[in-house]
PDB file of N, CA and C in Angstrom:
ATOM      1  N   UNK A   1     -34.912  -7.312  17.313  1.00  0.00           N
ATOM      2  CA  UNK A   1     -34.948  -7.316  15.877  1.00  0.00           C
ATOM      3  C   UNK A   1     -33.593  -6.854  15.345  1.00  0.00           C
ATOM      4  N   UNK A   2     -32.891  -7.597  14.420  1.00  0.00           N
ATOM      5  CA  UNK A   2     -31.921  -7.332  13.838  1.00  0.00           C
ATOM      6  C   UNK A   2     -31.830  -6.709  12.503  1.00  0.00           C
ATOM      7  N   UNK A   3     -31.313  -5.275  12.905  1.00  0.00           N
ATOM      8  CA  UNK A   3     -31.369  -4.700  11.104  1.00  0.00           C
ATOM      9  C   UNK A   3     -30.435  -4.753  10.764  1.00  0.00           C
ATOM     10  N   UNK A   4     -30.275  -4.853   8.935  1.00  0.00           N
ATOM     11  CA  UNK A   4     -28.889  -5.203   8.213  1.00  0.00           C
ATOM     12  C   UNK A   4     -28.571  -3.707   8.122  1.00  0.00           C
ATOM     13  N   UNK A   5     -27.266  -3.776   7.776  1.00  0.00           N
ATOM     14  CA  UNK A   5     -26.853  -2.848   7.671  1.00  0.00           C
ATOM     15  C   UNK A   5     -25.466  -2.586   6.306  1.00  0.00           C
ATOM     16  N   UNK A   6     -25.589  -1.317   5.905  1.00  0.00           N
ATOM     17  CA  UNK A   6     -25.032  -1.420   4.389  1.00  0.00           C
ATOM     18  C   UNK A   6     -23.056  -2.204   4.954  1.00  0.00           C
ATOM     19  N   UNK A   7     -22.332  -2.714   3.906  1.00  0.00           N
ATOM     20  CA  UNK A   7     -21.082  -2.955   4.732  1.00  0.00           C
ATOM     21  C   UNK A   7     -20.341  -1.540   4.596  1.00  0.00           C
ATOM     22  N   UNK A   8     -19.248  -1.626   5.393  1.00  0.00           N
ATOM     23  CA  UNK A   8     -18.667  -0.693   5.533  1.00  0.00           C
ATOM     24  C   UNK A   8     -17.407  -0.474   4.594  1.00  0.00           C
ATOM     25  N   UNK A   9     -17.452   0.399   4.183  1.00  0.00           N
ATOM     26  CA  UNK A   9     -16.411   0.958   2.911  1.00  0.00           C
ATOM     27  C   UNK A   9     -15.015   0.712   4.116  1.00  0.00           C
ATOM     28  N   UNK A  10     -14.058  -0.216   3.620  1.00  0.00           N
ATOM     29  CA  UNK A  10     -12.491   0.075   4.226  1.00  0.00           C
ATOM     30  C   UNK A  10     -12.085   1.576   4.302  1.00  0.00           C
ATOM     31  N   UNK A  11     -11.465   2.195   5.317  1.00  0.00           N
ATOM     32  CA  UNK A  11     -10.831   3.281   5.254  1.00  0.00           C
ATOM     33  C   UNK A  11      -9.473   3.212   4.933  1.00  0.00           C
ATOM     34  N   UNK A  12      -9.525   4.533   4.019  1.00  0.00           N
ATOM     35  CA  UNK A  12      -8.063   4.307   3.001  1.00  0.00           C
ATOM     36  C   UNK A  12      -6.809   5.664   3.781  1.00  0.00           C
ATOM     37  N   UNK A  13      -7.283   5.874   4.861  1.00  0.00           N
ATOM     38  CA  UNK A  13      -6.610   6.619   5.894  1.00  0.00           C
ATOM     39  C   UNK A  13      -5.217   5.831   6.065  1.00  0.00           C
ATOM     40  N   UNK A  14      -5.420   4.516   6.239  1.00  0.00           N
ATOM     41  CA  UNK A  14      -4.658   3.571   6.680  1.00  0.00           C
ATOM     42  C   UNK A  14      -3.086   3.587   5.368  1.00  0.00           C
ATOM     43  N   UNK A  15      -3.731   4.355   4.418  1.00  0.00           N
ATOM     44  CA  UNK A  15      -2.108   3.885   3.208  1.00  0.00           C
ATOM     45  C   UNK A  15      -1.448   5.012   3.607  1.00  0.00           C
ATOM     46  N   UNK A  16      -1.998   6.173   3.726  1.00  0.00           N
ATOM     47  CA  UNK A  16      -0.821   7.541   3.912  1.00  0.00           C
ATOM     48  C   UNK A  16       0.520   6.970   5.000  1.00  0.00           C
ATOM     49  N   UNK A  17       0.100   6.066   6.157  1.00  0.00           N
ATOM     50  CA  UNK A  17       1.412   6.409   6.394  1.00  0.00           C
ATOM     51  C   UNK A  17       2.646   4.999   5.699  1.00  0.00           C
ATOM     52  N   UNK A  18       2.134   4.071   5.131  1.00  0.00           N
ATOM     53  CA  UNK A  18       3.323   3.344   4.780  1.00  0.00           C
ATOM     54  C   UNK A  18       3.734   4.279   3.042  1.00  0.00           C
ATOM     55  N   UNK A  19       2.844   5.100   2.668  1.00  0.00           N
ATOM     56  CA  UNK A  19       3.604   5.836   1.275  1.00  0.00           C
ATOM     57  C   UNK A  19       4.162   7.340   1.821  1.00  0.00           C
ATOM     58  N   UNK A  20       3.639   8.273   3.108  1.00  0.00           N
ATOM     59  CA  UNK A  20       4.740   8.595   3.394  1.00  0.00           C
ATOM     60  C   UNK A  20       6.146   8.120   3.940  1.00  0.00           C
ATOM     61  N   UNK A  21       5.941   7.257   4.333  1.00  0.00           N
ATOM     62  CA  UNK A  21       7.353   6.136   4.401  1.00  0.00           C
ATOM     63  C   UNK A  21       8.189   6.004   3.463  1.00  0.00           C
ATOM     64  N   UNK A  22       7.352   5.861   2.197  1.00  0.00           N
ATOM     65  CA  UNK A  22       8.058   5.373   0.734  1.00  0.00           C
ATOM     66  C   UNK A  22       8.644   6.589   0.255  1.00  0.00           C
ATOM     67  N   UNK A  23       8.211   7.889   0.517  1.00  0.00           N
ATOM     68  CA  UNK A  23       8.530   9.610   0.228  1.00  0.00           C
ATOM     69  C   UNK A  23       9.692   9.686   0.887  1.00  0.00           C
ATOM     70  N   UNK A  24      10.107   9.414   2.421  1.00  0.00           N
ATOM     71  CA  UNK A  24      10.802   9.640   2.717  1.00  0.00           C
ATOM     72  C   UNK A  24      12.236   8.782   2.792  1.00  0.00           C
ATOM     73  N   UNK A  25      12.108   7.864   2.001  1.00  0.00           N
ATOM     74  CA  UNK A  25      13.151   6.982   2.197  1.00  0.00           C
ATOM     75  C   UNK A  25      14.560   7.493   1.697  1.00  0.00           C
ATOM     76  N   UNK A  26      15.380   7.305   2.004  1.00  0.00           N
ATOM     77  CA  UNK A  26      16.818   7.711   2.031  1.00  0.00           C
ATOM     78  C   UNK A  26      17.526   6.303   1.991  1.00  0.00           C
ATOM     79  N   UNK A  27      18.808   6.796   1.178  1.00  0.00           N
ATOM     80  CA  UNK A  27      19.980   5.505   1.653  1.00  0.00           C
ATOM     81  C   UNK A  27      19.943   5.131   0.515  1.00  0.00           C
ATOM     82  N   UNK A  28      20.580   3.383   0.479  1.00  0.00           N
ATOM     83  CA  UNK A  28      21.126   2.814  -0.561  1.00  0.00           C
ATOM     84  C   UNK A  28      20.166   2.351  -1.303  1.00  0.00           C
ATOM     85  N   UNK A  29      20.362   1.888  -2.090  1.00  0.00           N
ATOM     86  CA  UNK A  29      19.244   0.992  -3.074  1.00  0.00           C
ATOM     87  C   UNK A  29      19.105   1.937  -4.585  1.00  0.00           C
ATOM     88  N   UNK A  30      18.106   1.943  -5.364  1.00  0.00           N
ATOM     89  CA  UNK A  30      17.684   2.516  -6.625  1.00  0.00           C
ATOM     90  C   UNK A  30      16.865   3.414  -6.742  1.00  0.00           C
ATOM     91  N   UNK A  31      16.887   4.252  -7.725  1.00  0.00           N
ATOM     92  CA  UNK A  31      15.282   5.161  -7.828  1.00  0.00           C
ATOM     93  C   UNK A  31      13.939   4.362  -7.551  1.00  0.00           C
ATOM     94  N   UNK A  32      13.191   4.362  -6.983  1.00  0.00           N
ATOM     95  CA  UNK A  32      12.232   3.758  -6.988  1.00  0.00           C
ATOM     96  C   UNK A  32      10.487   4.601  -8.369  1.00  0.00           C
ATOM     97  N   UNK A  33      10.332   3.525  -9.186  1.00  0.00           N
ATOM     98  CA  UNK A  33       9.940   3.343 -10.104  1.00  0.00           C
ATOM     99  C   UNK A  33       8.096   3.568 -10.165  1.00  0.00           C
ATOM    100  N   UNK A  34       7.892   3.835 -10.400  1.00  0.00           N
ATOM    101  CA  UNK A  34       6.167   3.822 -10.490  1.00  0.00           C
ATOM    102  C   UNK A  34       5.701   2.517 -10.195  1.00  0.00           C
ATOM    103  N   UNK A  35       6.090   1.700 -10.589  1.00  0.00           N
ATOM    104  CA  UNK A  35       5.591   0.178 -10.745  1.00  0.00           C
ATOM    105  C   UNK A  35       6.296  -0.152  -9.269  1.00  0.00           C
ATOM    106  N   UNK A  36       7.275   0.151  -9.084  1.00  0.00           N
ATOM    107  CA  UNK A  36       7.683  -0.126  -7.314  1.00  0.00           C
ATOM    108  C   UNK A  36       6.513   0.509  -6.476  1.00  0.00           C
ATOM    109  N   UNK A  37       6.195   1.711  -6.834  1.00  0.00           N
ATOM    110  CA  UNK A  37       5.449   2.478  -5.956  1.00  0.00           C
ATOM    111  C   UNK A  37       3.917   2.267  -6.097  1.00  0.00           C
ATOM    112  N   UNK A  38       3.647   1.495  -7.124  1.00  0.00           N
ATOM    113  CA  UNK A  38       1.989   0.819  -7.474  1.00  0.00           C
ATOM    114  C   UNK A  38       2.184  -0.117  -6.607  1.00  0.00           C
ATOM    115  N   UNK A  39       2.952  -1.127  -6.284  1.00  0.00           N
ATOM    116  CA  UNK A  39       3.715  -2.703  -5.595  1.00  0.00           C
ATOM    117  C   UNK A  39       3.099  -2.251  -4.464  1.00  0.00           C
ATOM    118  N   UNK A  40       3.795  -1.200  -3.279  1.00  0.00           N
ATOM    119  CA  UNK A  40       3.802  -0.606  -2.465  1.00  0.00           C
ATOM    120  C   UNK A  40       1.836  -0.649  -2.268  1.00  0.00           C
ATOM    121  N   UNK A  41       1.832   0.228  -2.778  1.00  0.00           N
ATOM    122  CA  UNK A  41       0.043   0.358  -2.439  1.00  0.00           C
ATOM    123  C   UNK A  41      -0.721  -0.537  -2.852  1.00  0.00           C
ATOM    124  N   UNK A  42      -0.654  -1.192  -4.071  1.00  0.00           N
ATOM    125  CA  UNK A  42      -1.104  -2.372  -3.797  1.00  0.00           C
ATOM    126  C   UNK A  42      -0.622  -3.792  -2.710  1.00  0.00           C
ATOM    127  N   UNK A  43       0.037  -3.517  -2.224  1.00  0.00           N
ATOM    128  CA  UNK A  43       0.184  -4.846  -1.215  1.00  0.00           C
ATOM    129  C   UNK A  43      -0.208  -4.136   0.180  1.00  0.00           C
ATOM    130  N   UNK A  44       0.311  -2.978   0.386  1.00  0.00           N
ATOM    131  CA  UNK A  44      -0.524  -2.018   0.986  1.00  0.00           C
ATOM    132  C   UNK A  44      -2.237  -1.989   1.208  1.00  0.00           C
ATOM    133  N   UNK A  45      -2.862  -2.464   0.126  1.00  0.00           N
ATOM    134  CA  UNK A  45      -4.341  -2.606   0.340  1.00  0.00           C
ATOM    135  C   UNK A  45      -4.322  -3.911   0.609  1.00  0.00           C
ATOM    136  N   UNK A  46      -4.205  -4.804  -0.103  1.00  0.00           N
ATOM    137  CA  UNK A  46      -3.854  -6.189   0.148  1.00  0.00           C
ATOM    138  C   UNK A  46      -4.077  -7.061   1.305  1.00  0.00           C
ATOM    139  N   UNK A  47      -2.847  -5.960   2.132  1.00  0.00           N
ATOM    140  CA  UNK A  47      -2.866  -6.490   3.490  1.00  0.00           C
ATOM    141  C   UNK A  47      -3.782  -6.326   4.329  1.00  0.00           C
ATOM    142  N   UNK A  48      -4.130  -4.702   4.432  1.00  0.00           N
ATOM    143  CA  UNK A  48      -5.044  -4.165   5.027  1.00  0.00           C
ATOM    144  C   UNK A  48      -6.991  -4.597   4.891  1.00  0.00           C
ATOM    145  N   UNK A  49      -7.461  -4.758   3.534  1.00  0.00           N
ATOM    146  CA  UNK A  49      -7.716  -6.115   3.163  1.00  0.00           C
ATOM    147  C   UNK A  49      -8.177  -7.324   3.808  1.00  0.00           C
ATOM    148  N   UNK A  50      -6.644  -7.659   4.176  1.00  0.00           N
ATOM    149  CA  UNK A  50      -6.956  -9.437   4.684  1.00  0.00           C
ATOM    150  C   UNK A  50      -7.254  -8.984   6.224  1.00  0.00           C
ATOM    151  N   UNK A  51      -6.716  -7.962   6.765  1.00  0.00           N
ATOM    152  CA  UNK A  51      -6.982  -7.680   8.136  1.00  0.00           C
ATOM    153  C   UNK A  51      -8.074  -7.612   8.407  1.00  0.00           C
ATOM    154  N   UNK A  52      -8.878  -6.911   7.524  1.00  0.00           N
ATOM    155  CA  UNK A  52     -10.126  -7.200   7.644  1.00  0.00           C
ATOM    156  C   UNK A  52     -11.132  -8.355   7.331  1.00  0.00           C
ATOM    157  N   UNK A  53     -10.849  -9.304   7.084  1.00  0.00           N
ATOM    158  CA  UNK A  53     -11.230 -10.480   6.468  1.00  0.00           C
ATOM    159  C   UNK A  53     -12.178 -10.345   4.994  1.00  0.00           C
ATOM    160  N   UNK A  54     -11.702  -9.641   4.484  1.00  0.00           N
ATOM    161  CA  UNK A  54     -12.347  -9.315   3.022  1.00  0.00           C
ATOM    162  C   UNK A  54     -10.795 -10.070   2.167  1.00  0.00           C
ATOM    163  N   UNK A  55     -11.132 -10.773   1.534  1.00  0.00           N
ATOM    164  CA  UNK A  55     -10.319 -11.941   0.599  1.00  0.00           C
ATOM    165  C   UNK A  55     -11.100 -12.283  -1.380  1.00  0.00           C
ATOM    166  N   UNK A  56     -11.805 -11.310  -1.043  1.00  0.00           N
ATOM    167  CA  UNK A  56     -12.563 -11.771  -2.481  1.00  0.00           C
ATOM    168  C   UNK A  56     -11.562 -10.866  -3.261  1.00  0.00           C
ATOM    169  N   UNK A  57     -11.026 -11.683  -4.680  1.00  0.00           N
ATOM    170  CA  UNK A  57      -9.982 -11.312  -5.080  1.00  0.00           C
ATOM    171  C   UNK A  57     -10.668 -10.102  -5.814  1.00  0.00           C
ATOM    172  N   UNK A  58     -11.661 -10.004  -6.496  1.00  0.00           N
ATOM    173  CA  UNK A  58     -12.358  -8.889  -7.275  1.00  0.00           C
ATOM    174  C   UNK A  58     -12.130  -8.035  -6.144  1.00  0.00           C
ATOM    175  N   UNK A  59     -13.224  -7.487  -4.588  1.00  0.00           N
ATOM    176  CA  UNK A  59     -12.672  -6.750  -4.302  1.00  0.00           C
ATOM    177  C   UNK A  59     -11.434  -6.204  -4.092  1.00  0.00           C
ATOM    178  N   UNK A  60     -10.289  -7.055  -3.803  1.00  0.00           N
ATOM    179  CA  UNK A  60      -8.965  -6.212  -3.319  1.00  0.00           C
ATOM    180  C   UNK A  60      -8.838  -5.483  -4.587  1.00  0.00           C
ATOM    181  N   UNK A  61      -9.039  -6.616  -6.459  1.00  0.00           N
ATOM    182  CA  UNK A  61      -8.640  -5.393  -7.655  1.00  0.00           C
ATOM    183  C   UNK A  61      -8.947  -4.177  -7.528  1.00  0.00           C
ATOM    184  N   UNK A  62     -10.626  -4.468  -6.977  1.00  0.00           N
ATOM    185  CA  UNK A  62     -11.125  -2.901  -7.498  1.00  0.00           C
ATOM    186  C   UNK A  62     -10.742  -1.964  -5.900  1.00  0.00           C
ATOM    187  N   UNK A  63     -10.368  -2.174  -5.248  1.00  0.00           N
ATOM    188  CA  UNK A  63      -9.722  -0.921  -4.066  1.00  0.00           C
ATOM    189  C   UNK A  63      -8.365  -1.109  -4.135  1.00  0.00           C
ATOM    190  N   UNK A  64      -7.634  -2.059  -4.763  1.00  0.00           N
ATOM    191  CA  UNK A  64      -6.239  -1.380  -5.499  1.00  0.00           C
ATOM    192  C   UNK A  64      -6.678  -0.261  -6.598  1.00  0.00           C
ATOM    193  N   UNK A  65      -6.935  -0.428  -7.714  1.00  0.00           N
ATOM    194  CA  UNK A  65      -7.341   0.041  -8.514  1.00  0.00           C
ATOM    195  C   UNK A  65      -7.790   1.979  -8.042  1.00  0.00           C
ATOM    196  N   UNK A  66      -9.060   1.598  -7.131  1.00  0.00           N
ATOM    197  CA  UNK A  66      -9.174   3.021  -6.892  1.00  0.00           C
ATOM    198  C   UNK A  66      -8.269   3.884  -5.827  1.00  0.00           C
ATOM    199  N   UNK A  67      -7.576   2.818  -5.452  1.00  0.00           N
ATOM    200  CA  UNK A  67      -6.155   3.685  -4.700  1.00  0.00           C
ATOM    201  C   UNK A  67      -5.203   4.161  -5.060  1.00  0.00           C
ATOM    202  N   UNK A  68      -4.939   3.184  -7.065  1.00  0.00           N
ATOM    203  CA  UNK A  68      -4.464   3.813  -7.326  1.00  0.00           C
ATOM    204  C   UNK A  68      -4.789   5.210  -8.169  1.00  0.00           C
ATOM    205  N   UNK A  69      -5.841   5.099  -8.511  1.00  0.00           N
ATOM    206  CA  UNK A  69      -6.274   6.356  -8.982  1.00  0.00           C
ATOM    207  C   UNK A  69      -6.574   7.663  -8.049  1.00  0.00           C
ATOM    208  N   UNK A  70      -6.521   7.991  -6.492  1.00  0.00           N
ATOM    209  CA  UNK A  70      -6.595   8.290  -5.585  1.00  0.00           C
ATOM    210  C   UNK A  70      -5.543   8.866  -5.396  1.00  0.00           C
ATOM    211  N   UNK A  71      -4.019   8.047  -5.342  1.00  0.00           N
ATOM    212  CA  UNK A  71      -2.545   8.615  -5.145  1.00  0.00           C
ATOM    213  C   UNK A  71      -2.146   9.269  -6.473  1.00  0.00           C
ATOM    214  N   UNK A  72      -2.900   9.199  -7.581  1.00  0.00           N
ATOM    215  CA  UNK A  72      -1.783   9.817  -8.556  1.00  0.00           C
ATOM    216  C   UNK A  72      -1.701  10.908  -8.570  1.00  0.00           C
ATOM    217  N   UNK A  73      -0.601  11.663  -8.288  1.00  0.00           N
ATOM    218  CA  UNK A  73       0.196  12.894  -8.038  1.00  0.00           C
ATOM    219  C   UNK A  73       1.216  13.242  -6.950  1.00  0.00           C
ATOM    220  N   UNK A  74       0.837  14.027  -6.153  1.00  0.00           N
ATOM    221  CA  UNK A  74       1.427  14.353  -5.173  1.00  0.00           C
ATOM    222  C   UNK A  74       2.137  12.932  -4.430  1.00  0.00           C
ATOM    223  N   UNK A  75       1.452  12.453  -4.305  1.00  0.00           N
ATOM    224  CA  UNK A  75       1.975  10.898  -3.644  1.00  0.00           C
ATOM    225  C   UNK A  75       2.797  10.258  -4.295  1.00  0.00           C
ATOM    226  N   UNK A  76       1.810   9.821  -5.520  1.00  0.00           N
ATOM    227  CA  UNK A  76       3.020   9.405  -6.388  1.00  0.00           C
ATOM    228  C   UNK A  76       4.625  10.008  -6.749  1.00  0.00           C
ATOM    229  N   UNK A  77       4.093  11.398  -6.673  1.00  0.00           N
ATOM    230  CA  UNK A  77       5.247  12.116  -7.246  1.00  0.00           C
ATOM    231  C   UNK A  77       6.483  11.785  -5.751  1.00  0.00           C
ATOM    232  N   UNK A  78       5.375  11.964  -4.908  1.00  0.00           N
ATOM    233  CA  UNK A  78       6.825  11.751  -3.612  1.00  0.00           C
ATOM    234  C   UNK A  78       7.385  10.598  -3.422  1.00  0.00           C
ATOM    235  N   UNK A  79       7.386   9.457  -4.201  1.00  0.00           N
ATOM    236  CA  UNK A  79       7.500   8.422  -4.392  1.00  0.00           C
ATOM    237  C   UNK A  79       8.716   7.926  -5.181  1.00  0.00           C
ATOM    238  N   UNK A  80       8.082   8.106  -6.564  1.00  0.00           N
ATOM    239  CA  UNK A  80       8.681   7.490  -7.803  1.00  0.00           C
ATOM    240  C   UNK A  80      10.257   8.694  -7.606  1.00  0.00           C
ATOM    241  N   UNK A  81      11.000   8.235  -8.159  1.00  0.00           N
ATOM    242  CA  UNK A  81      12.555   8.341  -7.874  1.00  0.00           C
ATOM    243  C   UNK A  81      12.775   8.755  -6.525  1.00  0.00           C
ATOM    244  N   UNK A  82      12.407   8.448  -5.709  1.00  0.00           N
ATOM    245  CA  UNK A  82      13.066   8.012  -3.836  1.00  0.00           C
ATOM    246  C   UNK A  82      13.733   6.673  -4.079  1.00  0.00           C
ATOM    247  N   UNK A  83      14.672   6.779  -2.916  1.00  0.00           N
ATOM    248  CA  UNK A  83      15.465   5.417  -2.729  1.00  0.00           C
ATOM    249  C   UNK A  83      14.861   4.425  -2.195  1.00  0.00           C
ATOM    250  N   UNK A  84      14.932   3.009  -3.072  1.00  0.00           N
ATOM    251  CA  UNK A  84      14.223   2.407  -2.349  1.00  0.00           C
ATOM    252  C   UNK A  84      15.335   0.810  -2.684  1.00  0.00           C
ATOM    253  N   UNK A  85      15.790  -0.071  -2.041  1.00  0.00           N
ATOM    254  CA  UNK A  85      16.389  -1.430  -2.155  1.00  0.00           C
ATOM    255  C   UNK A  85      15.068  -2.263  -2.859  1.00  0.00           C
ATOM    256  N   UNK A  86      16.129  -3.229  -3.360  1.00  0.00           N
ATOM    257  CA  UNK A  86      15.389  -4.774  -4.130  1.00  0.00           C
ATOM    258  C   UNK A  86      14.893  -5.104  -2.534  1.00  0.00           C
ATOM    259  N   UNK A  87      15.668  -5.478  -1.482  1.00  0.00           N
ATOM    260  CA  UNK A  87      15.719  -6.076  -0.417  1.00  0.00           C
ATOM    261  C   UNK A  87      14.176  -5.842   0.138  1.00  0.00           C
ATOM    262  N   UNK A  88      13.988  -4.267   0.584  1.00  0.00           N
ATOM    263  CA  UNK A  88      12.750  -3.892   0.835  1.00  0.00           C
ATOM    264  C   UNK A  88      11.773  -4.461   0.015  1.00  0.00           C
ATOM    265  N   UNK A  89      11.823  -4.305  -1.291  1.00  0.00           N
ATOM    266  CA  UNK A  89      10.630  -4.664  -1.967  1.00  0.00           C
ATOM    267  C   UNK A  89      10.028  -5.496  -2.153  1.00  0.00           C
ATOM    268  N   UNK A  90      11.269  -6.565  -1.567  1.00  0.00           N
ATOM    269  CA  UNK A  90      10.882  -8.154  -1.331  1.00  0.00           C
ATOM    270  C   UNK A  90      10.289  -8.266  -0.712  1.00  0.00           C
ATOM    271  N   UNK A  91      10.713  -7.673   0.791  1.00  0.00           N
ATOM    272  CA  UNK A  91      10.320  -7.318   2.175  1.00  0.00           C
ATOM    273  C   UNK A  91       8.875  -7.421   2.158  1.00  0.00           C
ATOM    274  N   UNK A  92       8.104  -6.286   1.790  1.00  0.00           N
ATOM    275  CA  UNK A  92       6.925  -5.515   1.428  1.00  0.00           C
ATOM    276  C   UNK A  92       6.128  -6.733   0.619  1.00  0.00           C
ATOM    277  N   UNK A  93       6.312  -7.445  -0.300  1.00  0.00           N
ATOM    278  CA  UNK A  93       5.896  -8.435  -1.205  1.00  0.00           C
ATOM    279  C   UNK A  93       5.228  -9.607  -0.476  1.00  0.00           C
ATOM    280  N   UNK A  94       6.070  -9.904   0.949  1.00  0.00           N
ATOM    281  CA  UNK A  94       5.979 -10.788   1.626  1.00  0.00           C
ATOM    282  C   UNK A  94       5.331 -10.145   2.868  1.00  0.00           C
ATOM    283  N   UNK A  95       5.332  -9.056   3.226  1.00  0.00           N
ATOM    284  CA  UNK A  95       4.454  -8.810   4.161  1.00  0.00           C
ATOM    285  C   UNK A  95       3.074  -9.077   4.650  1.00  0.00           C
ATOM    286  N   UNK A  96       2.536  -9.310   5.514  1.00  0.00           N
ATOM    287  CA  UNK A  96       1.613  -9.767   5.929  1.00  0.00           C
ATOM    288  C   UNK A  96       0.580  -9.161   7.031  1.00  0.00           C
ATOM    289  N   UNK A  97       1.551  -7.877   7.496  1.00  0.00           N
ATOM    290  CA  UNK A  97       0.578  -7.073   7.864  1.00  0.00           C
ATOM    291  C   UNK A  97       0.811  -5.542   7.622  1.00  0.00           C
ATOM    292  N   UNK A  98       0.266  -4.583   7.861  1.00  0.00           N
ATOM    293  CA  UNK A  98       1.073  -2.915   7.887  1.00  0.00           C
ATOM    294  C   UNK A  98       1.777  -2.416   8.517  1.00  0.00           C
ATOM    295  N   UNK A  99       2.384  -3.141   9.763  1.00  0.00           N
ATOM    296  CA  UNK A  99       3.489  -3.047  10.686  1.00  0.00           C
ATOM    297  C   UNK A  99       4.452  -3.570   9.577  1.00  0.00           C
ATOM    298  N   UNK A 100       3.986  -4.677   9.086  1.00  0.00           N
ATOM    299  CA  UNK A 100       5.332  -5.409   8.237  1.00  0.00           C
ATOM    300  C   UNK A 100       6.087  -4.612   7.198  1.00  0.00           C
ATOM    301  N   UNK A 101       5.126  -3.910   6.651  1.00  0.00           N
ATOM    302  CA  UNK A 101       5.654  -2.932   5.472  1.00  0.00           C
ATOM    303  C   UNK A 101       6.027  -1.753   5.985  1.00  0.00           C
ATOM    304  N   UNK A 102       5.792  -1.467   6.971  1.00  0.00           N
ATOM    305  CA  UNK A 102       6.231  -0.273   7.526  1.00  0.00           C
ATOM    306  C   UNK A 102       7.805  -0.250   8.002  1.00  0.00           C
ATOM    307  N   UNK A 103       8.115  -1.693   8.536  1.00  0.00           N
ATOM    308  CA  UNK A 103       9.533  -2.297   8.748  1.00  0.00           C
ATOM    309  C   UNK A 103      10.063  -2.437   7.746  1.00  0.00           C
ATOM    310  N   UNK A 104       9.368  -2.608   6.536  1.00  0.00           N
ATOM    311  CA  UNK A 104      10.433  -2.838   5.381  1.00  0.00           C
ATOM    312  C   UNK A 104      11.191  -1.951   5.087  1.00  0.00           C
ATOM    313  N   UNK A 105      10.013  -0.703   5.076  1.00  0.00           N
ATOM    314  CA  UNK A 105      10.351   0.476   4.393  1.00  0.00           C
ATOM    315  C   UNK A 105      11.750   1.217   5.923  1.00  0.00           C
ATOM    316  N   UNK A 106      11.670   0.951   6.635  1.00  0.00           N
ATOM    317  CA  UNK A 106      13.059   1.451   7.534  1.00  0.00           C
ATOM    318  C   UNK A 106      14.526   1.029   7.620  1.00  0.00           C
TER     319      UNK A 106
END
């Protein structure tokens, strides 16, 4: 007999380490911006997301959404004015998995 079972909530364990990445960035490029650092976690869920084969565009809004309400502060704060390049952000935009963004961000 097969019982259903509720689905499983994504674990959001998985963003700390590409936004401590984004905290620690050093080097050339610009302050990096709130809206850079929303980019970041949202493509950040995104990806993580498609890894899982969840593609329904409503869900990814609403677990962007509560991720971003989740990071605001401390995270954010370690974030927004760190160095971050156009180059990377492209990088990250186009990424396709969390290894990928994790390379961007180096």
């Amino acid at each position: 007999m097969l019982v259903a079972s509720a689905p499983m909530q994504p674990s959001r364990s998985w963003t700390l380490p590409a936004l401590v990445a984004v905290a620690l960035l050093v080097g050339c490029g610009r302050k990096a911006t709130e809206a850079d650092c929303q980019l970041i976690v949202d493509q950040t869920v995104a990806v993580k997301l498609k890894e899982k084969n969840v593609t329904d565009p409503a869900a990814v809004t609403k677990m962007q959404e509560e991720l971003r309400n989740e990071v605001k502060g401390d995270v954010m704060d370690g974030c927004v004015g760190k160095r971050i390049s156009d180059s990377a952000l492209t990088c990250i935009k186009g990424a396709q998995t969390q290894e990928e963004i994790v390379k961007c961000l180096r």
